[in-house]
C-alpha atoms as a PDB file:
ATOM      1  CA  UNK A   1     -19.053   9.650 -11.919  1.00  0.00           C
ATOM      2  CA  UNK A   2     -22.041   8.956  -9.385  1.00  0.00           C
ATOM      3  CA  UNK A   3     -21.973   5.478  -8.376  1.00  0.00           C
ATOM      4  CA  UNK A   4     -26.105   5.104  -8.707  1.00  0.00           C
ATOM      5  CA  UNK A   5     -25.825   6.087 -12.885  1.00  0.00           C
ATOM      6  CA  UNK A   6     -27.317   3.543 -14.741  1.00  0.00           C
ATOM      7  CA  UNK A   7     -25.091   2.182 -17.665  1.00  0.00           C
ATOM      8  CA  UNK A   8     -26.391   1.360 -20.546  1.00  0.00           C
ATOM      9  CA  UNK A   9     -28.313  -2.001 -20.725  1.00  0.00           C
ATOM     10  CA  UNK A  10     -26.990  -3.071 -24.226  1.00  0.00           C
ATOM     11  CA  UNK A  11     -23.648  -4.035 -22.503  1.00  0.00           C
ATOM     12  CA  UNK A  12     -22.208  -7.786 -22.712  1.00  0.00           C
ATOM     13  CA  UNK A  13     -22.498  -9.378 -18.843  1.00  0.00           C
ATOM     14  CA  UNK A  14     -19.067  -9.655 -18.991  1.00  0.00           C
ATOM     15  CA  UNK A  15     -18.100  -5.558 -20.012  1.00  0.00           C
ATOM     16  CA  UNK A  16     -20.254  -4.555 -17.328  1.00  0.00           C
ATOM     17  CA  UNK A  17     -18.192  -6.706 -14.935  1.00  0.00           C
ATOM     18  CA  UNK A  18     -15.157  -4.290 -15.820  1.00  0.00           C
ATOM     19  CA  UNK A  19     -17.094  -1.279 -15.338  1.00  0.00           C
ATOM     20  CA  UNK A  20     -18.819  -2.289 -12.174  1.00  0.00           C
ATOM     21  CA  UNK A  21     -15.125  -3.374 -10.522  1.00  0.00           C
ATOM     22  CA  UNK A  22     -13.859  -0.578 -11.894  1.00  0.00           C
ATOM     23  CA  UNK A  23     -16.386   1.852 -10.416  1.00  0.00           C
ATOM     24  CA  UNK A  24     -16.246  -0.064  -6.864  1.00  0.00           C
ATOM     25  CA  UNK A  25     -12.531   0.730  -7.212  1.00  0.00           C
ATOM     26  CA  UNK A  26     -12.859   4.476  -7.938  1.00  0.00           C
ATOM     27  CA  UNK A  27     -15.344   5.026  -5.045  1.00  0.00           C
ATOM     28  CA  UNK A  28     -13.411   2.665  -2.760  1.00  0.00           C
ATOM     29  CA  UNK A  29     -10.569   5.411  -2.978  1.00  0.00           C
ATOM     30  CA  UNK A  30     -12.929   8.597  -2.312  1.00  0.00           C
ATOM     31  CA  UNK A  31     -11.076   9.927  -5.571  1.00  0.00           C
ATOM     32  CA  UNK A  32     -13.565  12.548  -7.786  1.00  0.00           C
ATOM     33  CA  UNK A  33     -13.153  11.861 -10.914  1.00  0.00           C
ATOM     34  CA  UNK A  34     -10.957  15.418 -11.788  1.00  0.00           C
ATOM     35  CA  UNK A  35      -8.553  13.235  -9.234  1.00  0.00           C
ATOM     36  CA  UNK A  36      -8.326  10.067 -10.913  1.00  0.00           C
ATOM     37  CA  UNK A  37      -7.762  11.713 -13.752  1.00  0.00           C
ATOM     38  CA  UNK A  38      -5.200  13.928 -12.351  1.00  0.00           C
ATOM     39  CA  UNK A  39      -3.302  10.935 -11.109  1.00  0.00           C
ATOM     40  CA  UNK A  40      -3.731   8.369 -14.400  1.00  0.00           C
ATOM     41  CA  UNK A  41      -2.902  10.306 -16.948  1.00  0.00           C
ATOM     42  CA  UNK A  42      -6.004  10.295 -19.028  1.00  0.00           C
ATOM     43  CA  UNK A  43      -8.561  13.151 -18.751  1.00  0.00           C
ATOM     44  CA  UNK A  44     -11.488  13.419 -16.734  1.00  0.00           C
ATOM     45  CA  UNK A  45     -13.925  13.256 -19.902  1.00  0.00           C
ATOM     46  CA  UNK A  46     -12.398  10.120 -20.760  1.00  0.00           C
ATOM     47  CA  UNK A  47     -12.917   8.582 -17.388  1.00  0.00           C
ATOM     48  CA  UNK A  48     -16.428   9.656 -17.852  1.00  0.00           C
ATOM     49  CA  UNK A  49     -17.218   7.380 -20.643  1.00  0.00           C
ATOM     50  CA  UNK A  50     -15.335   4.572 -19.503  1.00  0.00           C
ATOM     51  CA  UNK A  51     -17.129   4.719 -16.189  1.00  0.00           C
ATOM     52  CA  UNK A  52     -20.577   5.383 -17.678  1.00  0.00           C
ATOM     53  CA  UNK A  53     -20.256   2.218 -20.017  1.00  0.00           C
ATOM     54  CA  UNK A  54     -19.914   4.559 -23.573  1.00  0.00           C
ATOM     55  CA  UNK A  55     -16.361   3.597 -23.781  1.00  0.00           C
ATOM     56  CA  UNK A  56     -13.865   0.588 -23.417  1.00  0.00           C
ATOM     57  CA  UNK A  57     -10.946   1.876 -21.192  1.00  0.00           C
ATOM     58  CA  UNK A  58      -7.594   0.736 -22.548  1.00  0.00           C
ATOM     59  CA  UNK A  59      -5.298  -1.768 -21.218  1.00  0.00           C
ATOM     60  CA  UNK A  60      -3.035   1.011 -19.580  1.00  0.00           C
ATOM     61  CA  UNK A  61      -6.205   3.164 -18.135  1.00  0.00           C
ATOM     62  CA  UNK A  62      -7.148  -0.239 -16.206  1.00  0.00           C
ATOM     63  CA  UNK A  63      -3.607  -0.640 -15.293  1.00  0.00           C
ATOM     64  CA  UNK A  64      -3.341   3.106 -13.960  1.00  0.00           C
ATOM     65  CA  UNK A  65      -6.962   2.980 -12.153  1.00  0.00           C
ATOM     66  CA  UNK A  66      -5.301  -0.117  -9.931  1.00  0.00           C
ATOM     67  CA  UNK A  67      -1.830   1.736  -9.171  1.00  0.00           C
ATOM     68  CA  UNK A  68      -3.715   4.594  -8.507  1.00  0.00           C
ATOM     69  CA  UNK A  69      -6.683   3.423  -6.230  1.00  0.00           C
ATOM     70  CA  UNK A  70      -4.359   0.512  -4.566  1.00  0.00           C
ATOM     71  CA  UNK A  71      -6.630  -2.404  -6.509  1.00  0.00           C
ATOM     72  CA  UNK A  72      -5.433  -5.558  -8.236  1.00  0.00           C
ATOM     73  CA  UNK A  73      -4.259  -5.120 -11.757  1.00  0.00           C
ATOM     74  CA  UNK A  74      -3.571  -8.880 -12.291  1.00  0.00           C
ATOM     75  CA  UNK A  75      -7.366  -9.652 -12.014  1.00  0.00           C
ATOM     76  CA  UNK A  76      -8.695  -6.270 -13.886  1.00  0.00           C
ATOM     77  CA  UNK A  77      -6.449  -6.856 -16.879  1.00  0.00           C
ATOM     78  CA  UNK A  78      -7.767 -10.755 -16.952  1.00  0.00           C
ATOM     79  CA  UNK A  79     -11.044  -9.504 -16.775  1.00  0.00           C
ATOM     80  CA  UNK A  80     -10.305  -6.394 -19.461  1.00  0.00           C
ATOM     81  CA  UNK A  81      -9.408  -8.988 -21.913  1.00  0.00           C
ATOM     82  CA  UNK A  82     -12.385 -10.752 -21.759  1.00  0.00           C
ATOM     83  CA  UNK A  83     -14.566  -7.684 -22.068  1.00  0.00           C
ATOM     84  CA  UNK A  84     -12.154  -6.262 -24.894  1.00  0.00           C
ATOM     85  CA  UNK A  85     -13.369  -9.524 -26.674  1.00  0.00           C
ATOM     86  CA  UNK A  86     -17.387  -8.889 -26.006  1.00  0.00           C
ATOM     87  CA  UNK A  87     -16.780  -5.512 -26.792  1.00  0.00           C
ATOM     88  CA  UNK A  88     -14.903  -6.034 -30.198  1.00  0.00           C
ATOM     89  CA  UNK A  89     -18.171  -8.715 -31.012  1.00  0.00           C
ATOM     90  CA  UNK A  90     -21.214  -6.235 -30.061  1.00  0.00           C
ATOM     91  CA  UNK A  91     -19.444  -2.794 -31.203  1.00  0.00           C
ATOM     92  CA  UNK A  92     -18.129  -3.335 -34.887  1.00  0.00           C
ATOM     93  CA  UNK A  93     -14.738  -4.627 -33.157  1.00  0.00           C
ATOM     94  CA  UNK A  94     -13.384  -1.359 -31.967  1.00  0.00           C
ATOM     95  CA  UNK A  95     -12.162  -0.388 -28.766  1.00  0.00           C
ATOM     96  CA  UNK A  96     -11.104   2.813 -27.265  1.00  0.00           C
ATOM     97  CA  UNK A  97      -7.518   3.620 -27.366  1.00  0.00           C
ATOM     98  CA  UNK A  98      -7.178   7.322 -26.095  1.00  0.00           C
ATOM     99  CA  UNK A  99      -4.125   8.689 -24.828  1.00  0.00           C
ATOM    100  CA  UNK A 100      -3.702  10.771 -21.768  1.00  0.00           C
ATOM    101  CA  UNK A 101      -5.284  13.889 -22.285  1.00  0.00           C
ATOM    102  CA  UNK A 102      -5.943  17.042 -20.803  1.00  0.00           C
ATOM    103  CA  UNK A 103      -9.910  18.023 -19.660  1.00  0.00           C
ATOM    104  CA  UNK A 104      -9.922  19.989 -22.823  1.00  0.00           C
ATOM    105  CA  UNK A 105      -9.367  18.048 -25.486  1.00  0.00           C
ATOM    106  CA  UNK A 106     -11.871  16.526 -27.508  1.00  0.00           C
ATOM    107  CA  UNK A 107     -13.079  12.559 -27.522  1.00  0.00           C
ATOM    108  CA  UNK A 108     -10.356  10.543 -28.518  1.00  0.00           C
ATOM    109  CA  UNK A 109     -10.866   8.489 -31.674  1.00  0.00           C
ATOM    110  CA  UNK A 110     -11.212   5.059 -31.563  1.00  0.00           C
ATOM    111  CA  UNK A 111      -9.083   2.919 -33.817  1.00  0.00           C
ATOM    112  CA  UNK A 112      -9.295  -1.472 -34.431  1.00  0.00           C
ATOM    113  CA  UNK A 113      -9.064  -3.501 -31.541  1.00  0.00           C
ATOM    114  CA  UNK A 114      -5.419  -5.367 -32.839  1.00  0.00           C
ATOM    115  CA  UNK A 115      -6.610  -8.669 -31.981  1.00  0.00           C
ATOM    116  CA  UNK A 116      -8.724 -10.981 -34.617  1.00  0.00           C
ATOM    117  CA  UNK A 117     -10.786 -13.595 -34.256  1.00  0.00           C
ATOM    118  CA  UNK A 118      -8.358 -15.301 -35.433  1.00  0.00           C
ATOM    119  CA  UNK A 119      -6.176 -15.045 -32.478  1.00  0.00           C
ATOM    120  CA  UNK A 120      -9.297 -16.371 -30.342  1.00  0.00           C
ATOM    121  CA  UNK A 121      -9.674 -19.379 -32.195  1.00  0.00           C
ATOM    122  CA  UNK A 122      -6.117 -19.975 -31.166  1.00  0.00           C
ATOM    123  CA  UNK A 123      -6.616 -20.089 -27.761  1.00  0.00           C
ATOM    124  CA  UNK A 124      -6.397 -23.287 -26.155  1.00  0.00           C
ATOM    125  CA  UNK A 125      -9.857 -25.262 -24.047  1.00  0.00           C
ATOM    126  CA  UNK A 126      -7.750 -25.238 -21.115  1.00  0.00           C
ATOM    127  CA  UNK A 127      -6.909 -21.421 -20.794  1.00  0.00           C
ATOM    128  CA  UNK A 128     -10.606 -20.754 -22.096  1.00  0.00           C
ATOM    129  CA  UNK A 129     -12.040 -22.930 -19.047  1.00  0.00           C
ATOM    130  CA  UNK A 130      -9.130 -20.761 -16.991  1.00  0.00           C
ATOM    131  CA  UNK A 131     -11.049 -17.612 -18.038  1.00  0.00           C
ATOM    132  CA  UNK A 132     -14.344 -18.634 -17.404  1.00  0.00           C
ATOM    133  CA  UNK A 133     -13.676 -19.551 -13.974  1.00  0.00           C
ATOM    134  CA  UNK A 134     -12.050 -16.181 -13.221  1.00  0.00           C
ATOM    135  CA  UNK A 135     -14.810 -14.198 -14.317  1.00  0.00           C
ATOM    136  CA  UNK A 136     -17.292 -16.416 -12.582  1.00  0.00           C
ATOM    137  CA  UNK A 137     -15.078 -15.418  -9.270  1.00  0.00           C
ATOM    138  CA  UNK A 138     -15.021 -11.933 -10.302  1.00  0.00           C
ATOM    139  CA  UNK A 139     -18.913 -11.843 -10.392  1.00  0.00           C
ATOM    140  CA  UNK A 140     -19.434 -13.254  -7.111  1.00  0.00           C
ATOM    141  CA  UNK A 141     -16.882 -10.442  -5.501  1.00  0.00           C
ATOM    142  CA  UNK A 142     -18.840  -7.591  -6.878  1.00  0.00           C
ATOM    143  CA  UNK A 143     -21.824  -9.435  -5.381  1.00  0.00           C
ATOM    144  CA  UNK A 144     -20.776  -9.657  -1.980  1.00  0.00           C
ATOM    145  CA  UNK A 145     -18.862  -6.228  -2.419  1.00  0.00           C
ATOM    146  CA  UNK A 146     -22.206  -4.727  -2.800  1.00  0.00           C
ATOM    147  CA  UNK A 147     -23.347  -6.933   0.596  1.00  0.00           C
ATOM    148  CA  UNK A 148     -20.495  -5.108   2.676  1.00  0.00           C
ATOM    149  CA  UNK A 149     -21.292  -1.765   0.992  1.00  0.00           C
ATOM    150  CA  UNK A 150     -24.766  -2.269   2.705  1.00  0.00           C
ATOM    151  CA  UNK A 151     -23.906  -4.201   5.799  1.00  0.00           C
ATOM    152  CA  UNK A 152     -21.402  -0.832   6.264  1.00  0.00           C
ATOM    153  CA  UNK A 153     -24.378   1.654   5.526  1.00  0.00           C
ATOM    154  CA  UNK A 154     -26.553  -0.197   8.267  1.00  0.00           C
ATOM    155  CA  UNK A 155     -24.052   0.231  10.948  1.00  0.00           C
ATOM    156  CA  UNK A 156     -23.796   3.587  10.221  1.00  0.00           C
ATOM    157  CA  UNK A 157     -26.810   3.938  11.375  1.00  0.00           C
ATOM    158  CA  UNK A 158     -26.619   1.533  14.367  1.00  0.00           C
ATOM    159  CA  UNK A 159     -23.848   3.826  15.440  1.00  0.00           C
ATOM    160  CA  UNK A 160     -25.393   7.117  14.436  1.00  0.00           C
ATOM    161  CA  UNK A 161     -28.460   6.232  16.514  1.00  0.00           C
ATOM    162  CA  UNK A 162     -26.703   4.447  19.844  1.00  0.00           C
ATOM    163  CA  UNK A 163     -24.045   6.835  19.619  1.00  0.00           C
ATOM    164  CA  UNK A 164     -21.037   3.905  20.570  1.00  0.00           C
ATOM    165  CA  UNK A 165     -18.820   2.156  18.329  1.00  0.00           C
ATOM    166  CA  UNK A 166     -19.897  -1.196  17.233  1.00  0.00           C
ATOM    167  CA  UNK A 167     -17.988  -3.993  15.206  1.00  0.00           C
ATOM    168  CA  UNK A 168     -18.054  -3.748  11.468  1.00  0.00           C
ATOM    169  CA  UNK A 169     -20.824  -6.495  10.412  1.00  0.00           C
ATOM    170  CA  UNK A 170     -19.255  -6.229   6.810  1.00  0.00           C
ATOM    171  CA  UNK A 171     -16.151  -7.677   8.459  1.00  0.00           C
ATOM    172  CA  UNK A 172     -17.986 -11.050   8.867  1.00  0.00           C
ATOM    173  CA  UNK A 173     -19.025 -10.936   5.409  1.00  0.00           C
ATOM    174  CA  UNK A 174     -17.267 -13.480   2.950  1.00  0.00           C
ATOM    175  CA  UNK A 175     -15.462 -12.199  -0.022  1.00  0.00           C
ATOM    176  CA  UNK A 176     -13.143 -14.600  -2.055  1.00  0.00           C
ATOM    177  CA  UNK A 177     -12.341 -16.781   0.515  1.00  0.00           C
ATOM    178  CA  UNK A 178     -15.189 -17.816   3.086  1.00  0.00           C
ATOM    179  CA  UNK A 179     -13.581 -16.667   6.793  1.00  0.00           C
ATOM    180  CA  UNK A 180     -15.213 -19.994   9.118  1.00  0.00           C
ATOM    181  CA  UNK A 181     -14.500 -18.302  12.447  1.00  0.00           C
ATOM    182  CA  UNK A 182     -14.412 -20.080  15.680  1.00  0.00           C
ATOM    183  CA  UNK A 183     -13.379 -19.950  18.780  1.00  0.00           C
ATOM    184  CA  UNK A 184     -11.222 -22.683  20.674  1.00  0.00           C
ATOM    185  CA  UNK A 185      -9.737 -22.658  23.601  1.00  0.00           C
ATOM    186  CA  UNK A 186      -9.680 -19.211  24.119  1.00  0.00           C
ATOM    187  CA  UNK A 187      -8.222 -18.186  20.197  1.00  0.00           C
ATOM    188  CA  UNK A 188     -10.249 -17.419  17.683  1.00  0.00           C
ATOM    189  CA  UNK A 189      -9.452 -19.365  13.938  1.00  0.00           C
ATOM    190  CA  UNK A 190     -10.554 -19.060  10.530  1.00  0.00           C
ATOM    191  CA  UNK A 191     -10.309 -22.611   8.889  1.00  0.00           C
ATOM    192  CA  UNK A 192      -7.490 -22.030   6.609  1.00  0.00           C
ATOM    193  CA  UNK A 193      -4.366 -22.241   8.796  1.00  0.00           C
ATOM    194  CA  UNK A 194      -3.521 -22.733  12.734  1.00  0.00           C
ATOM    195  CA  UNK A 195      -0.119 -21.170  12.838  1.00  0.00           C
ATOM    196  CA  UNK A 196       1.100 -18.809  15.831  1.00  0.00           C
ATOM    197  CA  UNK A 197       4.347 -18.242  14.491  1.00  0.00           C
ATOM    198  CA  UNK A 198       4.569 -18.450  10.147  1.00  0.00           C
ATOM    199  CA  UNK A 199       5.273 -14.757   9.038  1.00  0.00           C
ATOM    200  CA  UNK A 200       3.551 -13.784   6.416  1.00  0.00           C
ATOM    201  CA  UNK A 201       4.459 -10.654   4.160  1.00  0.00           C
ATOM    202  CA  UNK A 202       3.916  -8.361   1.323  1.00  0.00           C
ATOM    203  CA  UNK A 203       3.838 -10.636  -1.623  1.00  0.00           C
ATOM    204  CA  UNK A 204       3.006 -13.968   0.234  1.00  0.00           C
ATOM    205  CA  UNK A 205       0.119 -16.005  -1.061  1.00  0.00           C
ATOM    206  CA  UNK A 206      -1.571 -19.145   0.109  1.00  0.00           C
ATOM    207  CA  UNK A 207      -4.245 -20.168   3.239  1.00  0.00           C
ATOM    208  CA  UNK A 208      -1.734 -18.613   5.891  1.00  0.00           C
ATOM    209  CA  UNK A 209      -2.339 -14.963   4.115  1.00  0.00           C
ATOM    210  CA  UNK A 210      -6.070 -16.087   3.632  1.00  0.00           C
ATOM    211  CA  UNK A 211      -6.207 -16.686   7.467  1.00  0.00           C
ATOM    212  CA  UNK A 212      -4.603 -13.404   8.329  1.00  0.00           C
ATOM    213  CA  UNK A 213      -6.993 -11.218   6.156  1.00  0.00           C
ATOM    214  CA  UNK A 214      -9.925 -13.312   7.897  1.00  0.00           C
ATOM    215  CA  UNK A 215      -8.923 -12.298  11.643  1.00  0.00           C
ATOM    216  CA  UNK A 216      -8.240  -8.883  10.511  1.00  0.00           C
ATOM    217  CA  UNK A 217     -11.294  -8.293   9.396  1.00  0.00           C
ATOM    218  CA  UNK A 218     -12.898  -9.593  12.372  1.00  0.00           C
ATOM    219  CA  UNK A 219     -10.756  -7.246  14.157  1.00  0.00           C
ATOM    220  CA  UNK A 220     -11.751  -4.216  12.673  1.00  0.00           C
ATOM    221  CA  UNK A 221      -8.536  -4.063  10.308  1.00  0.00           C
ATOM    222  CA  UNK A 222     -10.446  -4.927   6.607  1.00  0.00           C
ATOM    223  CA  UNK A 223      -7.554  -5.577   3.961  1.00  0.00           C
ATOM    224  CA  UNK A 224     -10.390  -5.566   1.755  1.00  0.00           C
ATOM    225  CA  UNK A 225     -11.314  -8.454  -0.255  1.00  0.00           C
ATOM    226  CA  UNK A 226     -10.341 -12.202   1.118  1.00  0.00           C
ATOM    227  CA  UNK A 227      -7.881 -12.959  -1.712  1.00  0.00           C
ATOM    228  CA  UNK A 228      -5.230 -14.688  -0.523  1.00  0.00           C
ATOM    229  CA  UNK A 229      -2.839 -12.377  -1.886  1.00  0.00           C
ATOM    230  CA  UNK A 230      -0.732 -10.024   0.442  1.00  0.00           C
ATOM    231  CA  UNK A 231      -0.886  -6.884  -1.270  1.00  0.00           C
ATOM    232  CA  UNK A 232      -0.704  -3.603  -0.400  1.00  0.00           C
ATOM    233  CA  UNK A 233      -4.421  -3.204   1.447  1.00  0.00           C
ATOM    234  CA  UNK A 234      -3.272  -6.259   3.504  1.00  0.00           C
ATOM    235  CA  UNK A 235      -0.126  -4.268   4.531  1.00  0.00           C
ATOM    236  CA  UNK A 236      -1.827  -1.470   5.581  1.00  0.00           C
ATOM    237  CA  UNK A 237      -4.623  -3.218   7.432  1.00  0.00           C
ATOM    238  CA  UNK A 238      -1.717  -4.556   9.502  1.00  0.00           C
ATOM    239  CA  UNK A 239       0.091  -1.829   9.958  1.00  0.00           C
ATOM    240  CA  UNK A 240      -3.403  -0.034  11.311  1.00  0.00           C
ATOM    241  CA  UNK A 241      -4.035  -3.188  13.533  1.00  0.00           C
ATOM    242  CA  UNK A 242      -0.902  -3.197  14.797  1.00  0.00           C
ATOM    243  CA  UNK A 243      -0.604   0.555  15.715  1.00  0.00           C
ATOM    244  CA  UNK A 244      -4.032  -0.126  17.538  1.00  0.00           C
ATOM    245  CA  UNK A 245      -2.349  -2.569  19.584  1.00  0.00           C
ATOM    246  CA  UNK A 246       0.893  -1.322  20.514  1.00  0.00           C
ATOM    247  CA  UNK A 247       2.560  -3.957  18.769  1.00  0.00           C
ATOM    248  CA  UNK A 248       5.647  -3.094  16.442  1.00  0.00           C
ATOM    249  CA  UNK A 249       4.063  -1.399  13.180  1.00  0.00           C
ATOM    250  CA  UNK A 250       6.121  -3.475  10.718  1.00  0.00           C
ATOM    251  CA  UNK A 251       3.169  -4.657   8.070  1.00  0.00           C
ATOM    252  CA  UNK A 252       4.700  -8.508   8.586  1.00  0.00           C
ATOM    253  CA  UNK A 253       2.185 -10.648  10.697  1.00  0.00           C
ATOM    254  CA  UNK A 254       4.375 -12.665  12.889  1.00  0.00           C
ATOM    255  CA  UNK A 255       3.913 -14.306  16.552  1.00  0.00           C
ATOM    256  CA  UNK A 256       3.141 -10.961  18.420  1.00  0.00           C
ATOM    257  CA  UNK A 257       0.583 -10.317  15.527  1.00  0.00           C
ATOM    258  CA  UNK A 258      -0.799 -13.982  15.348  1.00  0.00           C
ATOM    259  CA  UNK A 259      -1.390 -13.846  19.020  1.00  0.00           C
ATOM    260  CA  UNK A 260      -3.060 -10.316  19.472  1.00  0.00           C
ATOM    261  CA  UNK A 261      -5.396 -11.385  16.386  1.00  0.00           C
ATOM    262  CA  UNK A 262      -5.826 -14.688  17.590  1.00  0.00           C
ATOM    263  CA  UNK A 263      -6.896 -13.256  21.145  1.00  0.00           C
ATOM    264  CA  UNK A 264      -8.691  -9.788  19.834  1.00  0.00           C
ATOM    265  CA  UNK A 265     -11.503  -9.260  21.834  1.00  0.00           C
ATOM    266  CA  UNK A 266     -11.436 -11.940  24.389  1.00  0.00           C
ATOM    267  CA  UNK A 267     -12.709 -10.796  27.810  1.00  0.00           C
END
């Protein structure tokens, strides 16, 4: 599925969401699409129309796509049921529910989207205000995803042309955390924590993880987006910063790692 293909401009704002993140995902991993579908389960045809907007994806697809491509299922799936909703509303409530298939069988047929309105009306002001904010944050991240995609492309040129490596400008880019990087007394900090010596690990959450991601992307290490959430791109950011550095490749950021990120790039 090319990236550039326009999808169809009937879609609900908040299905195109989906398929956007989705798509960002897929090309993030350098996966064709035969791969992906390989690796999910469900056939290359089908990942066709999900990606091209002619399709909902199922629950499980979306859940795959993120195991697969090393993305966040926990906001996809939030955002999938929100879409699933839109979707049910502007397409005679039906949503795609194919199997995993082979590249040679035919379409799979839709059948009824099990949740009713009914079920909507049930849903309380305060998770519905819960929702809205989420997909509010999930629109600004493909925003400024797009603004690293072309802050990359441009120094692929800088580089092409000087012939020298040259920092990342996308690392300096804000995703969905804003990195406020400064420099003081000789260590460089992002605004959300000043800690030399709290470990942080896979699965840790909170400002000391959001500080981490921010000084490895300075560094040249992008865990991709600035979530807050140690997950497996965060691990292996580390791990690559820490190889860089001679430090001991463990994926934890503790005082060693704190103080080469802290000092990266001081002359």
């Amino acid at each position: 599925m090319s990236r550039g293909k326009e999808l169809p401009a009937e879609l609900h704002p908040q299905v195109r969401d989906l398929i956007v993140r989705l798509r960002r995902l897929k090309d993030r991993s350098e996966y064709s699409t035969r791969q992906v579908a390989a690796r999910t389960g469900y056939s290359a045809r089908s990942w066709e129309r999900y990606l091209g907007g002619r399709s909902l994806p199922p629950r499980e697809a979306v859940e795959a796509l993120a195991r697969v491509c090393g993305g966040d299922p926990g906001s996809l799936l939030v955002l999938h049921e929100m879409a699933s909703d839109r979707w049910g509303e502007t397409h005679g409530g039906f949503l795609s529910t194919s199997p995993p298939a082979t590249d040679q069988e035919p379409p799979a047929p839709v059948t009824p989207w099990p949740y009713g309105r009914a079920m909507r009306v049930a849903l309380t002001a305060g998770v519905t205000a819960l929702v809205l904010s989420v997909s509010a944050v999930l629109v600004l991240a493909a925003e400024l995803a797009e603004a690293r995609e072309a802050a990359r492309a441009a120094r692929a040129d800088t580089v092409a042309a000087a012939g020298a490596t040259a920092p990342d400008p996308a690392a300096v880019l804000p995703s969905l955390h804003t990195c406020r990087l400064a420099r003081t007394d000789g260590r460089w900090y992002a605004g959300h924590s000043r800690t030399l010596r709290a470990v942080a690990t896979y699965g840790h959450t909170g400002p000391v993880v959001i500080e981490a991601q921010c000084l490895l992307r300075r560094a040249g290490a992008s865990p991709g987006d600035v979530d807050g959430i140690f997950g497996p791109l965060t691990r292996r950011a580390v791990r690559r910063f820490q190889d860089r550095e001679g430090l001991t490749v463990d994926g934890a950021v503790g005082p060693d790692t704190w103080r080469a990120l802290r000092t990266w790039g001081a002359t």
